[in-house]
Protein backbone atom coordinates (compact mmCIF):
# COMPACT_ATOMS: atom_id res chain seq x y z
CA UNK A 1 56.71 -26.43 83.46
CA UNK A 2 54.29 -29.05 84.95
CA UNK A 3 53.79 -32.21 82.38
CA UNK A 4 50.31 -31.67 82.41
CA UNK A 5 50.08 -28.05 81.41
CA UNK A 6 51.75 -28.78 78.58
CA UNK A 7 50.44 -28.39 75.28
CA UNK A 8 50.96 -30.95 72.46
CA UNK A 9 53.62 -28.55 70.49
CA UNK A 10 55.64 -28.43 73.83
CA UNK A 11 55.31 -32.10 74.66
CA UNK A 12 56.38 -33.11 71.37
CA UNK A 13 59.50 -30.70 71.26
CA UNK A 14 60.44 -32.14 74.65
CA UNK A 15 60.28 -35.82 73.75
CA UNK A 16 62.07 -35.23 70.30
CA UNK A 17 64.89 -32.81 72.13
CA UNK A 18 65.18 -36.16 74.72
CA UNK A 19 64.04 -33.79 77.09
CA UNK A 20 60.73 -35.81 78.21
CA UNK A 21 60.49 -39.23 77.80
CA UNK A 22 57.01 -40.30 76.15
CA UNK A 23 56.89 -42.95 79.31
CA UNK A 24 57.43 -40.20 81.96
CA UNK A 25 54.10 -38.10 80.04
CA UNK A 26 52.01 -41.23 80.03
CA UNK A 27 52.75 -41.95 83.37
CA UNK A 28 52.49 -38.72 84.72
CA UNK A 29 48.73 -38.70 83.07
CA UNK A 30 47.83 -41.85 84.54
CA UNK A 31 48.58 -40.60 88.06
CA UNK A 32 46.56 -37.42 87.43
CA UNK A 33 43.90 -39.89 86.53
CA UNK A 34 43.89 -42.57 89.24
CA UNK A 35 43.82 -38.92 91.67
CA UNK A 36 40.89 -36.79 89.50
CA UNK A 37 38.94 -39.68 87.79
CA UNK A 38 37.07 -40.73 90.72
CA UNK A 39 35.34 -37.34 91.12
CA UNK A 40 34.54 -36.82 87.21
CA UNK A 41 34.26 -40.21 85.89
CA UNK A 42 35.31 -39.44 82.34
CA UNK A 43 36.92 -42.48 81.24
CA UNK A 44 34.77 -45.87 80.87
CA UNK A 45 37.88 -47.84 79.98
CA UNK A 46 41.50 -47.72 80.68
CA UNK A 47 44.30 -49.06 78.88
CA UNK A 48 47.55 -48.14 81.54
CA UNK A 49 49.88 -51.61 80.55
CA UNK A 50 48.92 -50.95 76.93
CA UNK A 51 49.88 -47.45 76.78
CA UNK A 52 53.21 -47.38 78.58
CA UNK A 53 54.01 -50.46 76.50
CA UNK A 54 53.64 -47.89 73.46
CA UNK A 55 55.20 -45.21 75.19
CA UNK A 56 58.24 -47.30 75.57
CA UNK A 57 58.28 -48.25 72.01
CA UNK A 58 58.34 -44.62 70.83
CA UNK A 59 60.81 -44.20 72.98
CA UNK A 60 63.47 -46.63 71.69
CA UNK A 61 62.91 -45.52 67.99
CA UNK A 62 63.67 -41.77 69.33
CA UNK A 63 66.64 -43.11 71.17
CA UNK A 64 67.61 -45.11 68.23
CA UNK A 65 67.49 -42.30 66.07
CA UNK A 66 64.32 -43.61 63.78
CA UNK A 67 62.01 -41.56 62.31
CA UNK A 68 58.72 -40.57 64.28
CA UNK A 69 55.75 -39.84 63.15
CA UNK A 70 53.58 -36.58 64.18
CA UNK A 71 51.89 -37.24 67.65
CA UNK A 72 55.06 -39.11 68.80
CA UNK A 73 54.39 -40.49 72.43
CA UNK A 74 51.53 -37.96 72.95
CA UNK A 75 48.81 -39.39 74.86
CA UNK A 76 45.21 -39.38 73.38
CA UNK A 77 41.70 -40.13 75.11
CA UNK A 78 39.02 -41.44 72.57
CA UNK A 79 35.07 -41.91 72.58
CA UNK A 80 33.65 -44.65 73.35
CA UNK A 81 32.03 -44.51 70.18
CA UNK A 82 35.27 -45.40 68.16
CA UNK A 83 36.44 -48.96 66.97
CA UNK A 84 39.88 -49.89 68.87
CA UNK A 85 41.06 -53.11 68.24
CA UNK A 86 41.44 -55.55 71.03
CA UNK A 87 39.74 -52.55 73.16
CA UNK A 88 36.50 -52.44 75.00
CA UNK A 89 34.44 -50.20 72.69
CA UNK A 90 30.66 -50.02 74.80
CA UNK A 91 28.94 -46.89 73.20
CA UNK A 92 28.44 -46.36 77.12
CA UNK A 93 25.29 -48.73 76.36
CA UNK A 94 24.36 -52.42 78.53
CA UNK A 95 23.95 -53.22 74.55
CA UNK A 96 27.39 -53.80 74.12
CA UNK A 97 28.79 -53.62 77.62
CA UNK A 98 31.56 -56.54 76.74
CA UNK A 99 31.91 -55.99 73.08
CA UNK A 100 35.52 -55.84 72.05
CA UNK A 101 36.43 -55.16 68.02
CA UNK A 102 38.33 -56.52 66.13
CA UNK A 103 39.14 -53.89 63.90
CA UNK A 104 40.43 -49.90 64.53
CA UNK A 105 38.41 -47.71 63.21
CA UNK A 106 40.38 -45.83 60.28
CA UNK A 107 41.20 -42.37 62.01
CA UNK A 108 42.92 -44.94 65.14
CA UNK A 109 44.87 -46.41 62.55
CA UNK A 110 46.04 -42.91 61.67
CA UNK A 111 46.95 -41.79 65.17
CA UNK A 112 48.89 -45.29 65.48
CA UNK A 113 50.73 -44.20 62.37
CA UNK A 114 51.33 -41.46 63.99
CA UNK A 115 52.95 -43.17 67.60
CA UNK A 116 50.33 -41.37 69.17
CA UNK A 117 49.39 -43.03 72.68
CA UNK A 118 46.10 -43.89 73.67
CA UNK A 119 45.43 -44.36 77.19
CA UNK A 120 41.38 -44.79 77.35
CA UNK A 121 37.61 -44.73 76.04
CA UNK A 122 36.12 -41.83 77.29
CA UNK A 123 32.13 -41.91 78.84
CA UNK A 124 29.78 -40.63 76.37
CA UNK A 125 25.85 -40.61 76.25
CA UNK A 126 24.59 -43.75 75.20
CA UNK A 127 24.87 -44.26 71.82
CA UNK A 128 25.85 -40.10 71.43
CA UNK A 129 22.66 -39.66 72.41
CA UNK A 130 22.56 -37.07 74.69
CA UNK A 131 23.43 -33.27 75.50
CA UNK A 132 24.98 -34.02 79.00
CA UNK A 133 26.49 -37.13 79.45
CA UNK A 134 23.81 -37.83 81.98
CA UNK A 135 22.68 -40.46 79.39
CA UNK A 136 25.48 -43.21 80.13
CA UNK A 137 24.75 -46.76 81.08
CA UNK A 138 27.69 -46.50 83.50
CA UNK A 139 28.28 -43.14 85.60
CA UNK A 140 27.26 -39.50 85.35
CA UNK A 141 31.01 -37.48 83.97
CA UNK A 142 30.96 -34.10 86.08
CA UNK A 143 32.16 -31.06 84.62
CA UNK A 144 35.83 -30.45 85.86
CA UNK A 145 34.89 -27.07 86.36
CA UNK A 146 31.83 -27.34 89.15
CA UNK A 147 31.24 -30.74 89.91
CA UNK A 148 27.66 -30.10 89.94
CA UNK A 149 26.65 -29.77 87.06
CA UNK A 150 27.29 -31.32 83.70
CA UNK A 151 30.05 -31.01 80.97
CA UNK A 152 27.87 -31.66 77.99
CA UNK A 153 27.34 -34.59 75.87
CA UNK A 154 27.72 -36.51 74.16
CA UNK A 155 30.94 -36.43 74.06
CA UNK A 156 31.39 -35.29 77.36
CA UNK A 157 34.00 -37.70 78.62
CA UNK A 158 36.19 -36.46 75.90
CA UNK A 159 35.89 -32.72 76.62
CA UNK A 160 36.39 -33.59 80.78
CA UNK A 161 39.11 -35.31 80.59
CA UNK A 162 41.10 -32.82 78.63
CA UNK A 163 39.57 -30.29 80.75
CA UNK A 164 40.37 -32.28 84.10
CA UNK A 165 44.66 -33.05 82.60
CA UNK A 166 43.60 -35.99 82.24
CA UNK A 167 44.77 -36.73 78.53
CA UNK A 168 46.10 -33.66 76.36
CA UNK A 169 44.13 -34.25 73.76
CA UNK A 170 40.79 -36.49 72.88
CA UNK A 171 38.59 -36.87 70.29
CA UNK A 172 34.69 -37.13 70.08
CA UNK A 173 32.66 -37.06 67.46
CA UNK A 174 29.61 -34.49 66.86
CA UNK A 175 25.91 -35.58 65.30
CA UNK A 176 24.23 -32.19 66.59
CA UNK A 177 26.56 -30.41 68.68
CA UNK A 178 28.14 -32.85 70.54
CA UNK A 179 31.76 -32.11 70.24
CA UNK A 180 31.05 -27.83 69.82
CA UNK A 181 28.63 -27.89 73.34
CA UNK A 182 31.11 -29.95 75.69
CA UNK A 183 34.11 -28.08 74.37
CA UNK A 184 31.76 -24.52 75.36
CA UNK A 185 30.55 -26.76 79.07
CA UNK A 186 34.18 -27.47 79.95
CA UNK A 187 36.71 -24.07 78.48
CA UNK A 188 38.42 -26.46 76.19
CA UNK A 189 38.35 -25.98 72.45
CA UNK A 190 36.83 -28.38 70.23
CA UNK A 191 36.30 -28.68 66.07
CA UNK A 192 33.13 -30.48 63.80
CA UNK A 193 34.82 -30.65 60.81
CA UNK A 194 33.70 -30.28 57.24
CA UNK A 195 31.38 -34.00 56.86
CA UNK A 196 33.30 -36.23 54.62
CA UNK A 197 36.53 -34.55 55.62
CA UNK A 198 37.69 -36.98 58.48
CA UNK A 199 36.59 -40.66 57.80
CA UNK A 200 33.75 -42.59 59.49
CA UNK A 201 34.70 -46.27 59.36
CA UNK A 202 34.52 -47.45 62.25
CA UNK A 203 32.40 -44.73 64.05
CA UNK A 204 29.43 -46.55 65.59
CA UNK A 205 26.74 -44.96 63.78
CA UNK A 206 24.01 -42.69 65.28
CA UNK A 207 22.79 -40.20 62.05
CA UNK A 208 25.02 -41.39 59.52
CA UNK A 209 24.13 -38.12 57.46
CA UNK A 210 25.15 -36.16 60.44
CA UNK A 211 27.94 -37.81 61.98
CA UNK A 212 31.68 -36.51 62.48
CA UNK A 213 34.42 -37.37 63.95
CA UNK A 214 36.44 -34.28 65.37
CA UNK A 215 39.18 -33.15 68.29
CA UNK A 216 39.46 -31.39 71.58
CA UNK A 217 42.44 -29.97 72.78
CA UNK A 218 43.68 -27.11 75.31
CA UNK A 219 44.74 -24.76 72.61
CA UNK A 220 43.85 -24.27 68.92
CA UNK A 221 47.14 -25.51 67.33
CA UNK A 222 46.52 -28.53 69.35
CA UNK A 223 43.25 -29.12 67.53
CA UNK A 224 44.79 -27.91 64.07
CA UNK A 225 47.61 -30.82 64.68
CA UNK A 226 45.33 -33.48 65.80
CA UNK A 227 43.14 -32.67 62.84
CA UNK A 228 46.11 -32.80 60.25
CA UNK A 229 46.43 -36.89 61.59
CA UNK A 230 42.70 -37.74 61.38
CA UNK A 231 41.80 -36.02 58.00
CA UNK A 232 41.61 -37.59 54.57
CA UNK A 233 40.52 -39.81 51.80
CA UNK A 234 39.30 -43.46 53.03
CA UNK A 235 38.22 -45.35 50.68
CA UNK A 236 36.67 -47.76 53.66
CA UNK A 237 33.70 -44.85 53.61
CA UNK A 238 31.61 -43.81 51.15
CA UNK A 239 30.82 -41.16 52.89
CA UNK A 240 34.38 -39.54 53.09
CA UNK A 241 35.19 -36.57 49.84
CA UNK A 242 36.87 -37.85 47.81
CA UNK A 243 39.90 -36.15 45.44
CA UNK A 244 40.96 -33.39 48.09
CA UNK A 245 44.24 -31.88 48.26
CA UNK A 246 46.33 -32.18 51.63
CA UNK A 247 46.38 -29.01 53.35
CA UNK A 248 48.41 -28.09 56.27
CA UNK A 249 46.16 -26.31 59.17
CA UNK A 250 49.39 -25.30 60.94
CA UNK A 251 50.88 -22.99 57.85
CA UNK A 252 49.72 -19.36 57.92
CA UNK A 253 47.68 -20.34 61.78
CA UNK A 254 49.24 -17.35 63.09
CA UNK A 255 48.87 -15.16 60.27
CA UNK A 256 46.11 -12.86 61.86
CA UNK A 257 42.43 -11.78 60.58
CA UNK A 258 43.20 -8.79 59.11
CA UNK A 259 40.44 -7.68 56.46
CA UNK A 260 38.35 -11.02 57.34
CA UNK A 261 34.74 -10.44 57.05
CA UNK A 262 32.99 -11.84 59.71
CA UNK A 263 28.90 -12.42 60.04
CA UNK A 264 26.70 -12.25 62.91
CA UNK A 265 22.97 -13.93 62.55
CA UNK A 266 20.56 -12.14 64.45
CA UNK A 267 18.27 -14.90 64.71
CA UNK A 268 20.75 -16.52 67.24
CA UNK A 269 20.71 -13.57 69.83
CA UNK A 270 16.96 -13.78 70.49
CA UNK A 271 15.08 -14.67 72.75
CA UNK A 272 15.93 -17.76 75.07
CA UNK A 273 20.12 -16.21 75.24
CA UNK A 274 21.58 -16.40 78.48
CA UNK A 275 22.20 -12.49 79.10
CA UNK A 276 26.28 -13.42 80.25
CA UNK A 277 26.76 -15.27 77.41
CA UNK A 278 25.39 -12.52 74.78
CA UNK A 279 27.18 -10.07 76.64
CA UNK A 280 30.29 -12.50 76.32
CA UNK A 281 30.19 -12.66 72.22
CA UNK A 282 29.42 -8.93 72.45
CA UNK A 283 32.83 -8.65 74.05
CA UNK A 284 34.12 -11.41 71.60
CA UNK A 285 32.67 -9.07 68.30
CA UNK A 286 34.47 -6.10 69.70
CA UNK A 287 38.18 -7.77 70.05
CA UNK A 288 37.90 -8.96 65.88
CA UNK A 289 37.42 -5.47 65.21
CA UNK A 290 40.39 -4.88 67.00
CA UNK A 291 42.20 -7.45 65.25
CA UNK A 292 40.97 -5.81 61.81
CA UNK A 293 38.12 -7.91 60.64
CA UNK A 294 34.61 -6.38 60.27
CA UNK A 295 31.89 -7.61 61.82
CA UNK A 296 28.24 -7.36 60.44
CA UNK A 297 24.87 -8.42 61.34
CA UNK A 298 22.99 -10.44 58.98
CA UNK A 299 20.38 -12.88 58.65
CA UNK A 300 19.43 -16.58 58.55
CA UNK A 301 15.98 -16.92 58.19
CA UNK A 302 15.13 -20.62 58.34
CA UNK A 303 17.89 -21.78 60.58
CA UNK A 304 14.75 -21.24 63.20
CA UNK A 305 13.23 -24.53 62.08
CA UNK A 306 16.61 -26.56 61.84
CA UNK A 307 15.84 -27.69 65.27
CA UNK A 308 12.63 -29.29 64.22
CA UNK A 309 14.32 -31.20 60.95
CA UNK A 310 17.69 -32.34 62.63
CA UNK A 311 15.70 -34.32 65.44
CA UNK A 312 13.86 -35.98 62.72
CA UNK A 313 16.86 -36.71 60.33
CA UNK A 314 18.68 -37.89 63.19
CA UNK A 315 16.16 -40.53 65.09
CA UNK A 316 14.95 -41.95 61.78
CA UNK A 317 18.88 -42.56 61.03
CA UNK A 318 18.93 -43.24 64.50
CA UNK A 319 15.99 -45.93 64.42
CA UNK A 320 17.76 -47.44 61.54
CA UNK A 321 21.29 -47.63 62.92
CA UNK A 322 20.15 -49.27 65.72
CA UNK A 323 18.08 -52.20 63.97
CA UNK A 324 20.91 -54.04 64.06
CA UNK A 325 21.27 -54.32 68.14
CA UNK A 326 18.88 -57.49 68.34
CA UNK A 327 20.36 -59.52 70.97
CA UNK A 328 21.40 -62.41 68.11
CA UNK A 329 24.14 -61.51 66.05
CA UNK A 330 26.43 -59.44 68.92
CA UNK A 331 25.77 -57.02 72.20
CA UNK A 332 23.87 -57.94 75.23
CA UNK A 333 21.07 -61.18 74.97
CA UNK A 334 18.00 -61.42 77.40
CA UNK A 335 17.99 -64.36 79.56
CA UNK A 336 14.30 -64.08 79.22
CA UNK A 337 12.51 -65.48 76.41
CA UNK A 338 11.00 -68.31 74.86
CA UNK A 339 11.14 -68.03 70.98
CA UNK A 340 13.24 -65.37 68.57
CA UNK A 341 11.14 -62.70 69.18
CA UNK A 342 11.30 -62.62 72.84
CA UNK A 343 15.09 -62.61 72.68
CA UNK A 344 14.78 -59.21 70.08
CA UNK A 345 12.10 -57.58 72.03
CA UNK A 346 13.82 -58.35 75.73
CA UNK A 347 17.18 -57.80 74.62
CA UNK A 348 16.63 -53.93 73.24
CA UNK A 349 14.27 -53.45 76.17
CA UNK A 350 16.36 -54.36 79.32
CA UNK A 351 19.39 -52.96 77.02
CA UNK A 352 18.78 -49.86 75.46
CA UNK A 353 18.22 -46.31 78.06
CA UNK A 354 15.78 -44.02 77.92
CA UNK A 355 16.78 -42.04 75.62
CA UNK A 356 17.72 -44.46 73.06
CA UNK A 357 14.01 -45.69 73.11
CA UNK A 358 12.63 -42.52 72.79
CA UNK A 359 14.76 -41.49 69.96
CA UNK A 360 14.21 -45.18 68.25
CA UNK A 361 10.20 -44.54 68.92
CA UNK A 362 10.56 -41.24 67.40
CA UNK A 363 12.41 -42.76 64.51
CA UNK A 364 10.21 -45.41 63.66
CA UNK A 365 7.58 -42.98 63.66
CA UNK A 366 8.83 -41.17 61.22
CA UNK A 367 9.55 -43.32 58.93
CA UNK A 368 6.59 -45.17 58.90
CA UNK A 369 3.45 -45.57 56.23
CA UNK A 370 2.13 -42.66 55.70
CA UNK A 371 4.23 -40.09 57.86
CA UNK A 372 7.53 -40.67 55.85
CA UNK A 373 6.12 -37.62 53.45
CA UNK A 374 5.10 -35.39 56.00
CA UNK A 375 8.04 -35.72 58.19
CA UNK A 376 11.11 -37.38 57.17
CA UNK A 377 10.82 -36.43 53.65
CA UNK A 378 10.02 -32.70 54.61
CA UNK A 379 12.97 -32.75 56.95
CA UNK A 380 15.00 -33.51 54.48
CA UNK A 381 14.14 -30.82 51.77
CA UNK A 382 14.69 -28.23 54.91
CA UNK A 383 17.88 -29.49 55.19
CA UNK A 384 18.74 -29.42 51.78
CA UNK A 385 17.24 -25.68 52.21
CA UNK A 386 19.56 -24.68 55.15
CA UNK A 387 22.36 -25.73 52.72
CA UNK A 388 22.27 -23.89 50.65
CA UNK A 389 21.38 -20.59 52.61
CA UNK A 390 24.63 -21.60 54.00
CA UNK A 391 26.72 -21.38 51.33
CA UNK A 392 24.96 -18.23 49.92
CA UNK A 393 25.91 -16.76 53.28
CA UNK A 394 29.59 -17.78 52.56
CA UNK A 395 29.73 -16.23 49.22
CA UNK A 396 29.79 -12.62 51.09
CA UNK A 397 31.26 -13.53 54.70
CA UNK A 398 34.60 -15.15 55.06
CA UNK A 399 33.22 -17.13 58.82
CA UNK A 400 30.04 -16.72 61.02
CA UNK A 401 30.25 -16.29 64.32
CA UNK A 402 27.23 -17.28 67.16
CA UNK A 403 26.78 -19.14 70.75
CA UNK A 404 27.24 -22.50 71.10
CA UNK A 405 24.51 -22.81 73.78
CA UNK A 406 21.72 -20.62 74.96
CA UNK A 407 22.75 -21.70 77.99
CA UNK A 408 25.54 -22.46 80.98
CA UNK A 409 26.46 -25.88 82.08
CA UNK A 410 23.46 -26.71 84.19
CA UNK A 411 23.72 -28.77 86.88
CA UNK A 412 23.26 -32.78 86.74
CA UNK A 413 19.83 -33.67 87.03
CA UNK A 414 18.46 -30.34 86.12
CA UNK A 415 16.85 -31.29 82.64
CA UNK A 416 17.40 -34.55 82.65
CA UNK A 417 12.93 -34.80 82.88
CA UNK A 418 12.32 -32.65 80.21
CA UNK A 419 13.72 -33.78 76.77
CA UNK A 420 12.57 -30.80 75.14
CA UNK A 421 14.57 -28.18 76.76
CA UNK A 422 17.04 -30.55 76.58
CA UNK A 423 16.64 -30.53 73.27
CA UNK A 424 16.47 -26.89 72.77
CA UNK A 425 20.57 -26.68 74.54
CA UNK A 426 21.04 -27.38 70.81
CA UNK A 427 19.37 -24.81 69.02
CA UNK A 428 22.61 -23.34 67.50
CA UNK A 429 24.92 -26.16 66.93
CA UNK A 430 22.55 -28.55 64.98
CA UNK A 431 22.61 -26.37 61.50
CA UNK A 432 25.86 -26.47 61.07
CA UNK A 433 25.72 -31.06 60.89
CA UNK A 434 22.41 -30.53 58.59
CA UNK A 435 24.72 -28.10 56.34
CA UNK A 436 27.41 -29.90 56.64
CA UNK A 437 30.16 -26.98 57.45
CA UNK A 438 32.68 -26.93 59.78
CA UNK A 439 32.89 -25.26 63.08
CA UNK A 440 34.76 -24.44 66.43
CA UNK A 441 34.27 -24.06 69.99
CA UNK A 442 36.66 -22.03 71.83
CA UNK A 443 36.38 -20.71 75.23
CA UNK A 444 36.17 -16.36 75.85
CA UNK A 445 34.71 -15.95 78.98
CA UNK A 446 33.55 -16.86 82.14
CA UNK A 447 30.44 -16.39 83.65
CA UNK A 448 29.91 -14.28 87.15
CA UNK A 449 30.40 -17.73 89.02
CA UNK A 450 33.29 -18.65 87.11
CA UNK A 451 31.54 -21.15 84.57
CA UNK A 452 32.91 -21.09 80.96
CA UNK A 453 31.11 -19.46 78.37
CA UNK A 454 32.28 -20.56 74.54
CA UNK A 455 32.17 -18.87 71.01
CA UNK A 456 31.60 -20.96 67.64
CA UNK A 457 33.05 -19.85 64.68
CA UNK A 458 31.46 -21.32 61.05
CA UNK A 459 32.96 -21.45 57.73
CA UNK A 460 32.11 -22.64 54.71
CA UNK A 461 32.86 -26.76 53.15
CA UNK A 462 36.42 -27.37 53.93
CA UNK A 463 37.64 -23.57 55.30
CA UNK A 464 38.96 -24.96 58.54
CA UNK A 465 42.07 -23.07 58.08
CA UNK A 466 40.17 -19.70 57.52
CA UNK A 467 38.45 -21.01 60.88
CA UNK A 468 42.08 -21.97 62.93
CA UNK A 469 43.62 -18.56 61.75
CA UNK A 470 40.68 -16.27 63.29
CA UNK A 471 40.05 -18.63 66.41
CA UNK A 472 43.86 -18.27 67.10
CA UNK A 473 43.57 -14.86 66.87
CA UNK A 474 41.19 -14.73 69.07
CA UNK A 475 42.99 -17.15 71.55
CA UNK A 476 45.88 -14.59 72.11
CA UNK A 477 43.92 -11.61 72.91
CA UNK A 478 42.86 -14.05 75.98
């Protein structure tokens, strides 16, 4: 079998059987790279002499008979979002176009732990900004797929390359939909975990209330596995739960769905669904039955209005994250001013995309005297609202299923002018970071012109395994 079609279970019995050398998989990725990353631009930084240096040194401790840890020698592709030491970490933004940290971010550390291999920082929308990767400072990343139109975003660098064999596995992290909606654009499979499960430090904030960091792989198993690594206690973030058990996502992943009870919202098959991708979870509702779970409409009233209060959570985080980009303490500096407040006011201007202002503007906005109660505030108490109708919904269903987008990939450029119905490409991804729940994206169609068409599966705070045992079931019926 080729290298690259390899998943990670296979690559990892191959380099511990001395089969494959980790070297030989690294390399072979970085040739499929330096042939396919020219058309889909999916990497912003890559780290060949660093990697193979790794590579070699998991190979000597296998050769010498050492112990290994759990990604040994696999390759990994990571957002450009993530802290890596002594490794160009740009947010895909001018504002921090050189900035290199000086720390790894704590799930890095983990995958180092680990002997995983990381071979690049993956393009992104500025600042995760973004629902096609159109949003980049640096270069448009095409969907592997048709390289017309658009893979998703943010993190759609991360879902490409993956998609394009151009890293096995990657990880991106999801504020609205941004790991779920790439995964769905590209026919890979990708996971928002539970918030608080997988730690933040070092995640360059965009809506710290929203934020998560989370996988893509080819199969499920391969997110499942990367997931084990990442997961966790750290005391580094307040944000991350604290007190929970370990729990292996691989035991029981094969186990089938048999008696599951499964629920279907109505309110997100209405109006505004692409008719191939209804017709696509149709087909997907039929197959559970198959596999012996039931399947049941139900309803979600005020998920309708989620839209509304995530864009408003998330740019008044946003706005606040963001302060601290002023062209003084780190990032890009104007060579235009005269006094302090030219350098703050030039630096975030020539700096900072479109998008980035808008969201800031709409932020600030927000926030401010005498709108805080009427928006922010409100937004929050919906959110708070969605919550809970969540986890009433989970106290008779064992997982929800629904689209990941109302739409197929469109093609670069195509919304791009209208933020709105960009906007509205997230209509049923951005509930589940306002609840707080995890969910997957797994591929289950294709569309009459060949595009992929994804499924997301929801569960309730920390059921990831309930979510990995029916999304694998799923997965062999393909």
């Amino acid at each position: 079998m080729d290298i690259l079609d390899m998943t990670v279970e296979e690559l990892r019995t191959s380099i511990l059987d001395k089969k494959l050398k980790s070297k030989d998989i690294v390399k072979a990725y970085f040739d499929n790279i330096e042939k396919t990353e020219p058309e889909i631009n999916g990497y912003i930084t890559l780290c060949e002499e660093y990697a193979l240096k790794q590579a070699e040194i998991v190979d000597k401790k296998i050769e010498n008979g050492e112990k290994v840890g759990k990604l040994a020698g696999i390759p990994i592709a990571i957002k450009d979002n993530i802290c890596t030491d002594g490794i160009k970490t740009t947010c895909a933004s001018k504002m921090l176009y050189d900035f290199v940290p000086p720390y790894d971010a704590t799930v890095i550390k983990k995958l180092k732990e680990e002997d995983a291999v990381i071979i690049g920082k993956t393009n992104m929308d500025e600042f995760a900004m973004g629902s096609s990767t159109e949003n980049s400072a640096f270069k448009v990343t095409k969907n592997p797929v048709d390289l017309r139109r658009v893979p998703g975003g943010s993190s759609g660098g991360s879902a490409a390359v993956v998609a394009a064999k151009m890293a096995p596995i990657s990880l991106g992290s999801d504020t609205g939909g941004s790991i779920r909606q790439p995964a769905a654009f590209c026919g890979v499979v990708g996971l928002k975990p539970t918030y608080g499960l997988v730690s933040r430090f070092g995640l360059i904030a965009f809506g710290s209330s929203l934020d998560q960091i989370g996988p893509f792989g080819k199969t499920v198993k391969d997110c499942a596995g990367l997931l084990q690594v990442i997961s966790g206690e750290d005391k580094l973030d307040n944000t991350s739960v604290k007190g929970l058990p370990e729990v292996d996502y691989m035991e029981g992943i094969d186990d089938g769905i048999q008696g599951m009870k499964i629920g279907m919202p109505k309110e997100f098959f209405g109006e505004g669904l692409d008719s191939e991708i209804k017709a696509a979870v149709q087909e997907t509702i039929e197959k559970l039955k198959s596999l012996g779970a039931s399947v049941t409409e139900m309803s979600l009233p005020i998920t309708e209005e989620g839209l509304s209060a995530y864009y408003i959570i998330s740019s008044a985080e946003a706005s606040s994250n963001l302060a601290r980009f002023d062209g003084i303490r780190y990032g890009y500096r104007t060579e235009n001013y005269e006094n302090v407040y030219d350098i703050m006011e030039n630096s975030r201007t020539e700096a900072f995309g479109d998008e980035v202002k808008r969201r800031i503007m709409l932020g600030t906005y927000a926030l401010s005297s005498g709108y805080y109660d009427a928006y922010y505030k409100r937004a929050l108490k919906l959110k708070k609202k969605i919550k809970n109708q969540f986890k009433k919904a989970f106290e008779e269903y064992d997982l929800i299923l629904s689209p990941v987008s109302p739409v197929l990939p469109f093609k670069i450029g195509e919304k791009k002018a209208d933020p709105l119905e960009m906007y509205l490409a997230d209509i049923y991804t951005v509930n589940i970071n306002l609840a707080g729940i995890p969910a997957i994206s797994m591929p289950c169609a294709k569309s009459k012109d060949g595009l992929p068409i994804g499924i997301q599966l929801l569960g309730p705070h920390f059921g990831e395994k309930k979510i990995f045992k029916a999304a694998r079931a799923l997965e062999k019926e393909r």
